[in-house]
Protein backbone atom coordinates (compact mmCIF):
# COMPACT_ATOMS: atom_id res chain seq x y z
CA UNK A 1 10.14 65.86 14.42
CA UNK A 2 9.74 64.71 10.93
CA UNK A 3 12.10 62.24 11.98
CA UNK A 4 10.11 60.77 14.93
CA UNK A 5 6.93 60.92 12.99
CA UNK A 6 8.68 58.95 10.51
CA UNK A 7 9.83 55.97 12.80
CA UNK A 8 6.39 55.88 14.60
CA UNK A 9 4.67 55.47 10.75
CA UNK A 10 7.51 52.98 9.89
CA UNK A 11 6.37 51.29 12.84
CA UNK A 12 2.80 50.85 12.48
CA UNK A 13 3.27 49.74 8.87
CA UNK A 14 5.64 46.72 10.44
CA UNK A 15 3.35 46.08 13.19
CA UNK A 16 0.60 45.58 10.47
CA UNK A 17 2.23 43.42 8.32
CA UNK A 18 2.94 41.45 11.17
CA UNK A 19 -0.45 41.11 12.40
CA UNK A 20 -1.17 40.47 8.78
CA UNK A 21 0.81 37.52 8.44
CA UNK A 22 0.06 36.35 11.71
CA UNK A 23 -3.27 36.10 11.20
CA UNK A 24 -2.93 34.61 7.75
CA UNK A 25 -0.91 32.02 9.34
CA UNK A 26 -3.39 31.40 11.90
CA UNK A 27 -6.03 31.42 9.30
CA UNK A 28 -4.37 29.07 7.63
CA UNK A 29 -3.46 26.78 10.56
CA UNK A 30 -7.24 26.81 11.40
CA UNK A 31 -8.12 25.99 8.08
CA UNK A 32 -6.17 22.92 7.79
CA UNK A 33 -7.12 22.08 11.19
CA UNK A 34 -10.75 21.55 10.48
CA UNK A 35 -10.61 20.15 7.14
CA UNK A 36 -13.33 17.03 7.47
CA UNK A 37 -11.98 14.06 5.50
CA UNK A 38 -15.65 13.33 4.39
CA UNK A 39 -15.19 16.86 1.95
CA UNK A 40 -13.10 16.40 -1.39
CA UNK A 41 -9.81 17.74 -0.95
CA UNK A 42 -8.12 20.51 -4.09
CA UNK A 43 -4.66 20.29 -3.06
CA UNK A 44 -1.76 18.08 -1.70
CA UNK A 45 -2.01 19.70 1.42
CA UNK A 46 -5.56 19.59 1.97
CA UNK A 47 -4.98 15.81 1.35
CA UNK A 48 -2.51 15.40 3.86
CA UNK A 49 -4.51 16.89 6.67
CA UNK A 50 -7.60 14.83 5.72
CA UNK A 51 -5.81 11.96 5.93
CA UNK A 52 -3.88 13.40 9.49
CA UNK A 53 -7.26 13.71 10.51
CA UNK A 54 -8.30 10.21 10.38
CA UNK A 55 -4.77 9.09 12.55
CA UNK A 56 -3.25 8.14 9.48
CA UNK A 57 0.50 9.38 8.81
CA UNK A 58 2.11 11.20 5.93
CA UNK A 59 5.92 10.93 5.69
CA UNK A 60 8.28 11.94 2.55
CA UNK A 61 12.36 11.42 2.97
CA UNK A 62 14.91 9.95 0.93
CA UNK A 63 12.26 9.15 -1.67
CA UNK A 64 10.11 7.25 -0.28
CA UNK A 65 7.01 9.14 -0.02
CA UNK A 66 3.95 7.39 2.05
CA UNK A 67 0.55 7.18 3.64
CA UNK A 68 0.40 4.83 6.65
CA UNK A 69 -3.67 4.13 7.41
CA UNK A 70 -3.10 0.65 8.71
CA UNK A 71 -5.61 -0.04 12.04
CA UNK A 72 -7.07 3.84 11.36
CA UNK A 73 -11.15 4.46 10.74
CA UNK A 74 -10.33 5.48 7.06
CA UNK A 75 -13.33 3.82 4.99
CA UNK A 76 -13.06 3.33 1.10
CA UNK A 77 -14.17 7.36 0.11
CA UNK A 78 -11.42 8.51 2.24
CA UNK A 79 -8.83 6.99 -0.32
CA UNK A 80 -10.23 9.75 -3.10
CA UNK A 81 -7.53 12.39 -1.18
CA UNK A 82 -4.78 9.94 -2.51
CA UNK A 83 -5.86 11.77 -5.67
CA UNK A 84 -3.92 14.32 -4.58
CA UNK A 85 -0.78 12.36 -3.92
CA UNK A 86 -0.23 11.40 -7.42
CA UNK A 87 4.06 10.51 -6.08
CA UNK A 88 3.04 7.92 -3.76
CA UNK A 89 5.49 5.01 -3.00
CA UNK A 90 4.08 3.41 -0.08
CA UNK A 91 0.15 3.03 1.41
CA UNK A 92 -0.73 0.96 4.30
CA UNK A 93 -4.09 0.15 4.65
CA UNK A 94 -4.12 -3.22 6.80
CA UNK A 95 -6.64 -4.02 9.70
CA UNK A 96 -8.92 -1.25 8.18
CA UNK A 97 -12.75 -1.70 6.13
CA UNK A 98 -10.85 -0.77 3.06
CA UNK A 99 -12.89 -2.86 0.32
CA UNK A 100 -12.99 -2.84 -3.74
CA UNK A 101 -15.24 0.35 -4.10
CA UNK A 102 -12.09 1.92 -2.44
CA UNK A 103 -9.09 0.93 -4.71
CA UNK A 104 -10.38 2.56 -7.77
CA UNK A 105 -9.31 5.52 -6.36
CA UNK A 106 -5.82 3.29 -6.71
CA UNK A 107 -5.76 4.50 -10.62
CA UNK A 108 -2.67 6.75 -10.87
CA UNK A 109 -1.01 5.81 -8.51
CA UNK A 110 1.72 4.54 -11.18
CA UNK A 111 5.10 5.08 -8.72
CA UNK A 112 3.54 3.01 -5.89
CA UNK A 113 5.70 0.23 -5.01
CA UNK A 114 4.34 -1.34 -1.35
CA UNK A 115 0.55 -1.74 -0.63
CA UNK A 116 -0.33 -3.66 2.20
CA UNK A 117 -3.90 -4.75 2.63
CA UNK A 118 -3.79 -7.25 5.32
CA UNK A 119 -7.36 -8.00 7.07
CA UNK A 120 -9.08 -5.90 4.89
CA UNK A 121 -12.15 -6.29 2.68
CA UNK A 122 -10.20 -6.55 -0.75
CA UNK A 123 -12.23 -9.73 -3.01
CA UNK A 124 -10.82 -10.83 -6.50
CA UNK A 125 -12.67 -7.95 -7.72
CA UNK A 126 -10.64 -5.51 -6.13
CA UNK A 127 -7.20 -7.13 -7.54
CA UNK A 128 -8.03 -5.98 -10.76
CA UNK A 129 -7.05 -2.42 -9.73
CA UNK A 130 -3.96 -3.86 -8.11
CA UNK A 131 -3.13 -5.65 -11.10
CA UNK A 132 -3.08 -2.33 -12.61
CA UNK A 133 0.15 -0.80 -10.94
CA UNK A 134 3.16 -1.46 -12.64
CA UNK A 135 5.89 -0.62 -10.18
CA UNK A 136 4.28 -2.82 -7.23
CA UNK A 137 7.10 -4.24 -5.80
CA UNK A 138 5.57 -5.36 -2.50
CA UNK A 139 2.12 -6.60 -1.91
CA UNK A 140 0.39 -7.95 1.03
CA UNK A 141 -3.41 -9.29 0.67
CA UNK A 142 -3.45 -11.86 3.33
CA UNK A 143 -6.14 -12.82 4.94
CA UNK A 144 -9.04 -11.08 2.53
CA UNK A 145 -11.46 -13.68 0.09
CA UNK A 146 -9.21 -13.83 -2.46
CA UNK A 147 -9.26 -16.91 -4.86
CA UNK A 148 -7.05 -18.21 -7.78
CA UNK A 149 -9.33 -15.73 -9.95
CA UNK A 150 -8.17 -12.52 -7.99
CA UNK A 151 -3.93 -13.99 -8.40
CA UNK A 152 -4.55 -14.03 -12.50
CA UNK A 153 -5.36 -10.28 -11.84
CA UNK A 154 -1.45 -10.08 -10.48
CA UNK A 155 0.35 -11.84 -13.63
CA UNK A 156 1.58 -8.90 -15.12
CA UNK A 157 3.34 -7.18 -11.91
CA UNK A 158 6.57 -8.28 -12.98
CA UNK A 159 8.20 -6.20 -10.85
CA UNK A 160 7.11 -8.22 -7.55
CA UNK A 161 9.39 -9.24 -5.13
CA UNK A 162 7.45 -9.70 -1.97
CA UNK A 163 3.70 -11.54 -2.19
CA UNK A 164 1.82 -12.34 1.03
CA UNK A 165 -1.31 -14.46 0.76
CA UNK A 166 -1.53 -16.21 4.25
CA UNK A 167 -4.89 -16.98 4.64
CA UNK A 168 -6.24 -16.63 0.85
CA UNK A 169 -8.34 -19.29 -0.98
CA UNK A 170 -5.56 -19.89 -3.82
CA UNK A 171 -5.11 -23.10 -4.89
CA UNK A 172 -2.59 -25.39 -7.05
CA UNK A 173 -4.21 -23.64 -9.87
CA UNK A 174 -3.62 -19.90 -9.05
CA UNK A 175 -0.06 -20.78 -8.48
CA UNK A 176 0.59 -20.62 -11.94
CA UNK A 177 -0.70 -17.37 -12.34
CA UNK A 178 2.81 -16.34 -10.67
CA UNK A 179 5.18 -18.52 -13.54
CA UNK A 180 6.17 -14.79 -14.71
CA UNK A 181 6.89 -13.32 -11.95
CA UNK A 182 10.83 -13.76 -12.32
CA UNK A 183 11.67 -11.36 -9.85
CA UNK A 184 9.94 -12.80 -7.13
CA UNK A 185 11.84 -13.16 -3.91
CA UNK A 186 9.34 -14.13 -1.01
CA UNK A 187 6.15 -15.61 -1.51
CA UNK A 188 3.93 -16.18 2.00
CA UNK A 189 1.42 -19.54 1.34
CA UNK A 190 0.58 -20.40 4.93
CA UNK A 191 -2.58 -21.33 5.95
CA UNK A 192 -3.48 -21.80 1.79
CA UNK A 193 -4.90 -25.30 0.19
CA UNK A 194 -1.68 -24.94 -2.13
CA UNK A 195 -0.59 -29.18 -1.99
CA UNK A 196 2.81 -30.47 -3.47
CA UNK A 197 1.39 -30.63 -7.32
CA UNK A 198 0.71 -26.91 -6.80
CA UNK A 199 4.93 -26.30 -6.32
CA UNK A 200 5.27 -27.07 -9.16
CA UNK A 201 4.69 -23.80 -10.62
CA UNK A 202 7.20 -22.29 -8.93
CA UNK A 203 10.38 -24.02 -9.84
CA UNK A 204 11.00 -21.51 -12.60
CA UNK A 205 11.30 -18.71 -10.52
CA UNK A 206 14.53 -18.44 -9.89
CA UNK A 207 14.90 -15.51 -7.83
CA UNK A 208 13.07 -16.75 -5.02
CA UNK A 209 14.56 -16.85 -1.38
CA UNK A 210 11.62 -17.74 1.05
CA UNK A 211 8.60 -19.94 0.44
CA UNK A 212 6.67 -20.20 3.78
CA UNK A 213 4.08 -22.88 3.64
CA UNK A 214 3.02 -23.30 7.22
CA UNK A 215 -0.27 -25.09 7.81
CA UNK A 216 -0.76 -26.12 4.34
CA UNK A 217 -0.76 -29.85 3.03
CA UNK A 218 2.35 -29.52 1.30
CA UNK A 219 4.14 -32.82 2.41
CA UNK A 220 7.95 -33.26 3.54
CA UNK A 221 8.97 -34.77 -0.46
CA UNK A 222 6.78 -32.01 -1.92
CA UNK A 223 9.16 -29.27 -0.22
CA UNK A 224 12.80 -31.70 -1.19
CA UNK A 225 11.62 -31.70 -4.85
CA UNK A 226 10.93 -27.85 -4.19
CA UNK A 227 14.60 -27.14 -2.36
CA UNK A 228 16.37 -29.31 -5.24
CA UNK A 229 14.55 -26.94 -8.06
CA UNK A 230 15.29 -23.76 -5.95
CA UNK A 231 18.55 -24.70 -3.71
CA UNK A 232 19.00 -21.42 -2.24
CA UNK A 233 15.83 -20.91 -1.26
CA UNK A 234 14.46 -20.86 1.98
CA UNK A 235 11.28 -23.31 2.34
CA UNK A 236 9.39 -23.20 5.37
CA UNK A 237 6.52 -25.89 6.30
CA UNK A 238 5.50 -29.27 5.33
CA UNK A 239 4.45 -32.20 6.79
């Protein structure tokens, strides 16, 4: 008997806890599942559900840990969750209304090493803050008002391989904002008012495989003298 009344209390204890952690977990699921990306966020995961929330996608594997927001409805308070994500290697933020007001929320940031801000709303204000992330390794700003002003901002990412800034309002000028950049390797002009005197700038920097200056006025003997500074690179355009 004592037996039997034994297994039958053993029993109701297990069912508890189960219906204990079941609803915990549910709790829990709900929780996360109604977290409004317009509230501040305490935690990493609290982060990555805001940021779920507004189609964006959080990934971590083989150390690469990112945020992908490109073409999403994020707006420039959303970024404050990043906060959160103090480890983050890579944030995509093209096609979106991302502007200046939303890259101070950049600062920390320090193991990011690809932003991409294609179409966005970034000015030569907002490069400041970009200029301010030392392990940037690949940056895309094309097609935002950015002038030679915004590029000085960039000078001391000497870690750069990979610049796009299609579509920019650099000049000859800004181009020599990018002298120390030694470990350049692609640099995307097109569509720039960057001329043949403005090439000049980058026959120092050696490590540099593809120039693309489509739709510029660089001219057919401004890309030669170019190709016989930098023989193995890759230079795409002229007229």
């Amino acid at each position: 008997m004592r037996t039997q009344c034994g297994r039958i209390c053993g029993s109701l204890v297990l069912w508890s806890v189960i219906v204990f952690v079941g609803c915990a977990e549910e709790k829990s699921a709900e929780s996360a599942s109604t977290v409004s990306p317009d509230e501040p966020s305490e935690n990493r995961e609290e982060a990555i559900a805001a940021i779920e929330s507004l189609g964006g996608l959080v990934y971590d594997k083989e150390g690469d840990f990112g945020v992908l927001l490109s073409q999403s409805k994020v707006k420039d308070q959303h970024l404050a969750h990043l906060e959160q994500l103090p480890g983050l290697t890579t944030l995509r933020l093209s096609h979106t209304s991302i502007s200046d007001a939303g890259l101070k929320h950049l600062i920390g940031l320090d193991q990011l090493k690809s932003l991409e801000l294609q179409t966005s709303k970034v000015t030569d204000q907002g490069m400041e803050q970009i200029g301010k992330l030392p392990q940037l390794e690949y940056l895309d700003v094309s097609h935002n008002k950015i002038t030679d002003s915004g590029l000085e901002k960039l000078k001391g990412l000497t870690k750069l391989k990979h610049l796009n800034l299609a579509g920019t309002q650099v000049t000859n000028a800004g181009l020599s904002y990018l002298q120390k950049l030694e470990n350049l390797e692609t640099l995307y002009l097109f569509s720039t008012k960057v001329t043949d005197e403005g090439l000049k700038n980058l026959e120092g920097l050696k490590s540099l495989k593809t120039v693309n200056l489509i739709s510029t006025s660089v001219t057919l003997e401004g890309v030669k003298q170019l190709k016989t500074a930098l023989p193995d690179c890759n230079v795409i355009g002229g007229e």
